[in-house]
Every structure is written in structure tokens, then in C-alpha cells.
N, C-alpha and C. Protein backbone atom coordinates (compact mmCIF):
# COMPACT_ATOMS: atom_id res chain seq x y z
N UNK A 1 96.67 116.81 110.75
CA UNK A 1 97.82 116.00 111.14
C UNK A 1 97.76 114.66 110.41
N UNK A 2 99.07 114.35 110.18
CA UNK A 2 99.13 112.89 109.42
C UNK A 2 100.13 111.38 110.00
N UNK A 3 98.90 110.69 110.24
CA UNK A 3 99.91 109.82 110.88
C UNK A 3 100.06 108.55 110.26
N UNK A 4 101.34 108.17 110.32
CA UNK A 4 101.79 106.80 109.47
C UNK A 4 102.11 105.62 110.27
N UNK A 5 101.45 104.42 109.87
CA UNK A 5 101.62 103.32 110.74
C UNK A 5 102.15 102.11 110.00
N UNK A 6 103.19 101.72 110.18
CA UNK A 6 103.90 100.90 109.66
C UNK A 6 104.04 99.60 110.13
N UNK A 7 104.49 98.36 109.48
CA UNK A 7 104.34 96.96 109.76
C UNK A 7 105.21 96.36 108.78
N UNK A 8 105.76 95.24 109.06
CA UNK A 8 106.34 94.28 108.38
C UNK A 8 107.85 93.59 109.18
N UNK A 9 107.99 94.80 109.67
CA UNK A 9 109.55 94.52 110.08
C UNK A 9 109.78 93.00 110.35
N UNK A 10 110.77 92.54 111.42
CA UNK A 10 111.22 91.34 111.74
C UNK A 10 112.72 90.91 111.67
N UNK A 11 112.74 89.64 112.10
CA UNK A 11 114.22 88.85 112.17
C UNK A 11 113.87 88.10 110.83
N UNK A 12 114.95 87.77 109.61
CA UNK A 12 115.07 87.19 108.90
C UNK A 12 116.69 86.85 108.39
N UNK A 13 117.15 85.74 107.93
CA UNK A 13 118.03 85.26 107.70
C UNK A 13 118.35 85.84 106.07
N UNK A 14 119.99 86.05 106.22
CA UNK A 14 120.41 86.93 105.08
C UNK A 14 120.25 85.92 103.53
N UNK A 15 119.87 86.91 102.89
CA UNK A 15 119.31 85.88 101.43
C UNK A 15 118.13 86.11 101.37
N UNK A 16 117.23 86.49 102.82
CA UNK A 16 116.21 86.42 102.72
C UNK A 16 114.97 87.71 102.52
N UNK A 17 113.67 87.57 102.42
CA UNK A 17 112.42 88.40 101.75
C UNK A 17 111.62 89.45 103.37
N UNK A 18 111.83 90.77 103.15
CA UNK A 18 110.61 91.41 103.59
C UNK A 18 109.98 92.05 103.11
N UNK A 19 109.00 92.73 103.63
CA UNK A 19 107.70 93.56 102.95
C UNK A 19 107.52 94.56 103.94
N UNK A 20 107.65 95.77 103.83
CA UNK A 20 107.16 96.56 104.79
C UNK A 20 105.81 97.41 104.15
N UNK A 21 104.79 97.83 104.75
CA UNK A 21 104.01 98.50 104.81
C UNK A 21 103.76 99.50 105.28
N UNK A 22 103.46 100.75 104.88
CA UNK A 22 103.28 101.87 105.67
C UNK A 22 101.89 102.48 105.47
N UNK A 23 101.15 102.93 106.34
CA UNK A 23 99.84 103.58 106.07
C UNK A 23 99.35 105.09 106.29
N UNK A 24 99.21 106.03 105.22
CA UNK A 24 99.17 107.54 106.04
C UNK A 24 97.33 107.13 106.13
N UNK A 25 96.69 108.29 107.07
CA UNK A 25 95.70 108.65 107.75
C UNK A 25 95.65 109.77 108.31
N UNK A 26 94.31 110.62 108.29
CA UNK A 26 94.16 111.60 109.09
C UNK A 26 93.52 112.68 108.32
N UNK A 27 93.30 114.09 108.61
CA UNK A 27 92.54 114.56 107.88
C UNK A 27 92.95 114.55 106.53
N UNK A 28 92.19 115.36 105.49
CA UNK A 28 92.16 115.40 104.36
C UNK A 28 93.58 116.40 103.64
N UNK A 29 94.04 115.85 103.13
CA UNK A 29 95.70 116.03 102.65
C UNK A 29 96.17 115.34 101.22
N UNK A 30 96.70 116.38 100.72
CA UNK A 30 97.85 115.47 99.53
C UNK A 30 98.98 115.02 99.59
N UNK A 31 99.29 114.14 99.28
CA UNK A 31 100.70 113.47 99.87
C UNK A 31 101.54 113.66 98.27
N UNK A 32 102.65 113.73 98.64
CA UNK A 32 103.93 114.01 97.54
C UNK A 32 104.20 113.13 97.74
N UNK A 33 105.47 112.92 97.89
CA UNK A 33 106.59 111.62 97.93
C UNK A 33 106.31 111.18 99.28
N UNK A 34 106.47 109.62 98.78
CA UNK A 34 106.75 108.71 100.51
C UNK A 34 107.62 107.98 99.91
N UNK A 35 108.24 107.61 101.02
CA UNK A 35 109.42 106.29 101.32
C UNK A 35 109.68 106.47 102.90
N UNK A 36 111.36 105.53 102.57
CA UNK A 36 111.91 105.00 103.81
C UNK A 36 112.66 105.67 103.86
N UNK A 37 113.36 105.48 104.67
CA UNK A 37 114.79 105.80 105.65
C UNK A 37 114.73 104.65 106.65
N UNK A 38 116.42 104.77 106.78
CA UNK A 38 116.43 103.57 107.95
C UNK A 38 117.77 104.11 108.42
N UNK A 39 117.82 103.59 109.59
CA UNK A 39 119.09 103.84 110.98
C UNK A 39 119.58 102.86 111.25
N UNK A 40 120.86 102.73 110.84
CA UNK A 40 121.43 101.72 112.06
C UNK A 40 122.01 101.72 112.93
N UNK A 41 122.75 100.78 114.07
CA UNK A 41 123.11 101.38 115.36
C UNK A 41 124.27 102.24 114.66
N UNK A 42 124.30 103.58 115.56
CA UNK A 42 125.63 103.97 115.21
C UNK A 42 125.64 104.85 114.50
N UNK A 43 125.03 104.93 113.11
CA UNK A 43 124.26 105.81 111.77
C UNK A 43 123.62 106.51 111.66
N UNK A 44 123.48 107.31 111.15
CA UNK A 44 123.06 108.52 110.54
C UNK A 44 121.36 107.84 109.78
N UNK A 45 120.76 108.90 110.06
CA UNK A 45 119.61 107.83 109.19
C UNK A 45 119.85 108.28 107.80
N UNK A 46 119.54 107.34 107.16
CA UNK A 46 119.75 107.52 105.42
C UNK A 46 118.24 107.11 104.92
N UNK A 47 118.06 107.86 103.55
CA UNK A 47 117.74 107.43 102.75
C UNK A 47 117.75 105.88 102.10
N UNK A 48 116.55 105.16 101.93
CA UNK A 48 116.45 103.93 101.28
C UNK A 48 115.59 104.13 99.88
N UNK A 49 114.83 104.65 99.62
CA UNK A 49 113.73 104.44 98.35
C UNK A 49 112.59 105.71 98.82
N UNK A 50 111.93 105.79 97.52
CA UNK A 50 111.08 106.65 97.93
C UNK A 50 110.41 106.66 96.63
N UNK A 51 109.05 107.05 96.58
CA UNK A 51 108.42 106.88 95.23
C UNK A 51 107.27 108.44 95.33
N UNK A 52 107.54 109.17 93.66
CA UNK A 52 106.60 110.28 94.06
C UNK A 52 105.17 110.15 94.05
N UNK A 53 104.20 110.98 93.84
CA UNK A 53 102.89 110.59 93.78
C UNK A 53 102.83 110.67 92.23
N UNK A 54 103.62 110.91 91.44
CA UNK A 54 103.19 110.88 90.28
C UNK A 54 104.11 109.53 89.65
N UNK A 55 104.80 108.43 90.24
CA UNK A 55 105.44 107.15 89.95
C UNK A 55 107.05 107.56 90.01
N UNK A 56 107.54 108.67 90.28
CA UNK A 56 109.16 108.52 89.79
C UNK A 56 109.65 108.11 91.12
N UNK A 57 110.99 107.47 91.09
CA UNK A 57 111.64 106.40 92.33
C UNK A 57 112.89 106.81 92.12
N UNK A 58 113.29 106.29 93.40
CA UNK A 58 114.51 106.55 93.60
C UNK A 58 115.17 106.02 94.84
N UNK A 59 116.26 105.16 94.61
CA UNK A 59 116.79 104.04 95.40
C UNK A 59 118.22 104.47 95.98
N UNK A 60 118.57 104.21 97.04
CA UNK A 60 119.91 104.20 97.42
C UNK A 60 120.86 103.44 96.82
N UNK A 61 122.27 103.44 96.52
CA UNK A 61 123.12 102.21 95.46
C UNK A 61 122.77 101.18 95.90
N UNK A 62 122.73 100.90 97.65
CA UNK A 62 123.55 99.42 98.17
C UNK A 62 121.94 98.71 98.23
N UNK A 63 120.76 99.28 97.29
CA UNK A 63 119.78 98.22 97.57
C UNK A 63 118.93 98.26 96.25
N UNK A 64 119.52 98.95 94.90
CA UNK A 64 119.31 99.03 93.95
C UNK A 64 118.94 97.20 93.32
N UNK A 65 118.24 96.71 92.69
CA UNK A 65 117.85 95.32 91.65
C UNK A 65 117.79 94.35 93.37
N UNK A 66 117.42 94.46 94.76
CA UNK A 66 117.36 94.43 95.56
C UNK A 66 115.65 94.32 96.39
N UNK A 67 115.57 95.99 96.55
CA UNK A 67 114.67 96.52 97.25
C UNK A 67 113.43 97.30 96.18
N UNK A 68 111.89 97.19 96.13
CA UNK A 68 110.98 97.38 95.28
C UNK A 68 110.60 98.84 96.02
N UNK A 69 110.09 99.70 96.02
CA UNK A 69 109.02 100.81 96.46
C UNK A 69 107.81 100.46 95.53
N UNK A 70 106.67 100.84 96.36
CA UNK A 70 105.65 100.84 95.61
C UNK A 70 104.41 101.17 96.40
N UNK A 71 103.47 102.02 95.91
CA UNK A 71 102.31 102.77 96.06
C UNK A 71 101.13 102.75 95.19
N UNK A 72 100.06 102.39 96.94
CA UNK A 72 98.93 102.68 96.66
C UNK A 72 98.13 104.20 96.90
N UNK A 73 98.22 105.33 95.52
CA UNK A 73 97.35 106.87 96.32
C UNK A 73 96.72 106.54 96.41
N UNK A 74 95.43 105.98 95.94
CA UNK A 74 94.27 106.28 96.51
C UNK A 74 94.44 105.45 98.08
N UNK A 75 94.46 105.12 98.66
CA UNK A 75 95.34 104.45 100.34
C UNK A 75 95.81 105.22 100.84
N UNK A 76 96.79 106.05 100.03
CA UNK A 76 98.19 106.51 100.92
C UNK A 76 98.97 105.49 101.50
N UNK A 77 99.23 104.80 100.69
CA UNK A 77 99.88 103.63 101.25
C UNK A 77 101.31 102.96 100.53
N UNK A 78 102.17 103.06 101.18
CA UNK A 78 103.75 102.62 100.51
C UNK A 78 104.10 101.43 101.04
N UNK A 79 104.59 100.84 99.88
CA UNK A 79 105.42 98.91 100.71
C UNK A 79 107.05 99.46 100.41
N UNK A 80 107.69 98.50 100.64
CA UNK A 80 108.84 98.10 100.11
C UNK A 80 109.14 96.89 100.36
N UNK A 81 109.58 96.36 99.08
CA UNK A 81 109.81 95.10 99.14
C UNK A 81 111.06 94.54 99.29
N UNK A 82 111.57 94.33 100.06
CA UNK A 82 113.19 93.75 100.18
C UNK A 82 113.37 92.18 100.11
N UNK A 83 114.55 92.11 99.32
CA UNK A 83 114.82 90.42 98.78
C UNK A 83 116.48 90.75 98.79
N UNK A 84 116.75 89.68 98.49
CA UNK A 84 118.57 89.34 99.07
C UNK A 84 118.62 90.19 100.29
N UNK A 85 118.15 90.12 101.27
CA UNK A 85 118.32 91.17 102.60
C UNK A 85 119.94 90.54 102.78
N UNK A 86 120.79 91.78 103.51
CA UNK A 86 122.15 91.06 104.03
C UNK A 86 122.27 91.43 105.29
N UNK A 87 122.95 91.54 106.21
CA UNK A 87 123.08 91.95 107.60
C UNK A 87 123.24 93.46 107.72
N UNK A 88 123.99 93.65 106.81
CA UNK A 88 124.08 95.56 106.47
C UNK A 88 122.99 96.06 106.46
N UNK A 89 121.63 95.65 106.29
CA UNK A 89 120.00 96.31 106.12
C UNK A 89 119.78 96.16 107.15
N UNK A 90 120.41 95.60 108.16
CA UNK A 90 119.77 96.13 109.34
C UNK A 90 119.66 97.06 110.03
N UNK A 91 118.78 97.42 110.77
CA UNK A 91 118.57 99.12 111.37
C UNK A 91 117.13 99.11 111.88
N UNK A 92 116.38 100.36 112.16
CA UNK A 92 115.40 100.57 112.55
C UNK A 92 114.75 101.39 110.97
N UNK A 93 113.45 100.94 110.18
CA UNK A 93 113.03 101.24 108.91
C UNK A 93 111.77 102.72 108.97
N UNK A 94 112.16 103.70 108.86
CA UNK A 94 111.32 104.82 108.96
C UNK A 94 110.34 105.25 107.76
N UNK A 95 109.24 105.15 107.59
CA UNK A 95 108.53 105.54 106.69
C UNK A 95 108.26 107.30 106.56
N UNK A 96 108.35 107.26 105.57
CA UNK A 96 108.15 109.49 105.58
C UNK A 96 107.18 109.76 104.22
N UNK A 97 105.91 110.30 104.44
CA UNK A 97 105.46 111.13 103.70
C UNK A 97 105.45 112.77 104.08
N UNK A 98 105.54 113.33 102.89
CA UNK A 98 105.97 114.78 102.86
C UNK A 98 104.42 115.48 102.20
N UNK A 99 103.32 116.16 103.04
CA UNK A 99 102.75 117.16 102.41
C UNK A 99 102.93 118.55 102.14
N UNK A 100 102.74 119.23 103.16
CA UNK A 100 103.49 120.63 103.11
C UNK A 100 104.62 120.47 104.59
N UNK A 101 104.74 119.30 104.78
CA UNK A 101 105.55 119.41 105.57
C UNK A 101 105.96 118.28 105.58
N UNK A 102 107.25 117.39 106.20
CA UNK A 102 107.54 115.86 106.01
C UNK A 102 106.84 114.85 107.46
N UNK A 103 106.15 113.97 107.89
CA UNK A 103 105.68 113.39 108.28
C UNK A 103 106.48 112.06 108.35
N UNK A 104 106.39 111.36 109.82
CA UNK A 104 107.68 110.18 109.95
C UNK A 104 107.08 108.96 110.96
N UNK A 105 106.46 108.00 110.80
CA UNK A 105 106.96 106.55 111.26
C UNK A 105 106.87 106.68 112.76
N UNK A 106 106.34 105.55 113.24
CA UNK A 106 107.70 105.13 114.11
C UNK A 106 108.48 104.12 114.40
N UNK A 107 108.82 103.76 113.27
CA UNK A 107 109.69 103.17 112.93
C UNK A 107 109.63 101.65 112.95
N UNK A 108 109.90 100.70 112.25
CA UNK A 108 110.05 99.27 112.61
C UNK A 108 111.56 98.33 112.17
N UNK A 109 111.48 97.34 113.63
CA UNK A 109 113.23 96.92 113.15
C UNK A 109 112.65 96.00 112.16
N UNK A 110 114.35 96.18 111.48
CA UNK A 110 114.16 94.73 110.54
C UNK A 110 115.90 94.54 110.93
N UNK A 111 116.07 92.91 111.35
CA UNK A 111 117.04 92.70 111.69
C UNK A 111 117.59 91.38 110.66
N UNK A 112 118.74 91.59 110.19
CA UNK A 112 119.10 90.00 109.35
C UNK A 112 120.17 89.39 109.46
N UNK A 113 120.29 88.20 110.24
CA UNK A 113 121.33 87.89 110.69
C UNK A 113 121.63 87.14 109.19
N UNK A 114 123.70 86.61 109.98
CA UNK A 114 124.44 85.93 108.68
C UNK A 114 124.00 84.56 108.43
């Protein structure tokens, strides 16, 4: 079993910088792709970023020259870096690694007021 523990979330003012962190653990496993997803009230969870284990990425439009992905394998460990945050990024931020099966978070808010 693989479990992911995540950190960074928070209240921040729009314009402004987060960092989320995510950490997989647990027995011995290869991890494929990790990233995010995030929910907001109301929403569907979507896709935000995601990076494979071999470096290829891939961003949603509305957070493209925005939002960073980035990974440590030997860790198992994914950030994302968010800058110009706007009020629209707000939601609840889900981290997902996928081994032979997809693995999920539980989740942290990031809220940004105007």
C-alpha cells in the first residue's frame, strides 16, 4: 500500500506564492506519474500538472508559465510550485501517484482571496 502525505496548502492573497509538497511511502513500489488535481466547491476535480518518472509534464491551460511540477524519485516526492495564484485556484489540492494502480492524497486547501 502507498500512502501520500501532503503539505503546503493555506490562505494567500491573489498575486501571491505556494508550494505544495507531497510524499509517497510504504512498501517497496515504482511510481509512474505523480501530480495534482484539485476541486473546487461545486467542481468536478480536474487535473492540474503532473510530471512522469522519466521528466515529461504536463499542465492544465489556466496555470500554464504560472504553476512549476517537480520531482524528487529517489523520495517519491512531488512539489508544485504556484505563483500569480488568483481566486479561481482555489479548491481542495489532491496529490496522485499511479503504480499499478492510482493512489490519492488527502487533500490540502489552498484558498486565495481577491
Amino acid at each position: 500500500q502507498v500512502q501520500l502525505v501532503e503539505s503546503g496548502g493555506g490562505l494567500v492573497q491573489a498575486g501571491g506564492s505556494l508550494r505544495l509538497s507531497c510524499a509517497a511511502s510504504g512498501r517497496a513500489f515504482r511510481i509512474d506519474d505523480m501530480g495534482w488535481y484539485r476541486q473546487a466547491p461545486g467542481k468536478q476535480r480536474e487535473l492540474v500538472a503532473y510530471r512522469s518518472v522519466g521528466g515529461i509534464t504536463k499542465y492544465a491551460d489556466d496555470v500554464k508559465g504560472r504553476f512549476t511540477i517537480s520531482r524528487d524519485n529517489p523520495s517519491n516526492t512531488v512539489y508544485l510550485r504556484m505563483n500569480s495564484l488568483k481566486p479561481e485556484d482555489t479548491g481542495v489540492y489532491y496529490c496522485y501517484a499511479d503504480t499499478l494502480q492510482s493512489h490519492w492524497g488527502q487533500g490540502t486547501q489552498v484558498t486565495v482571496s481577491p
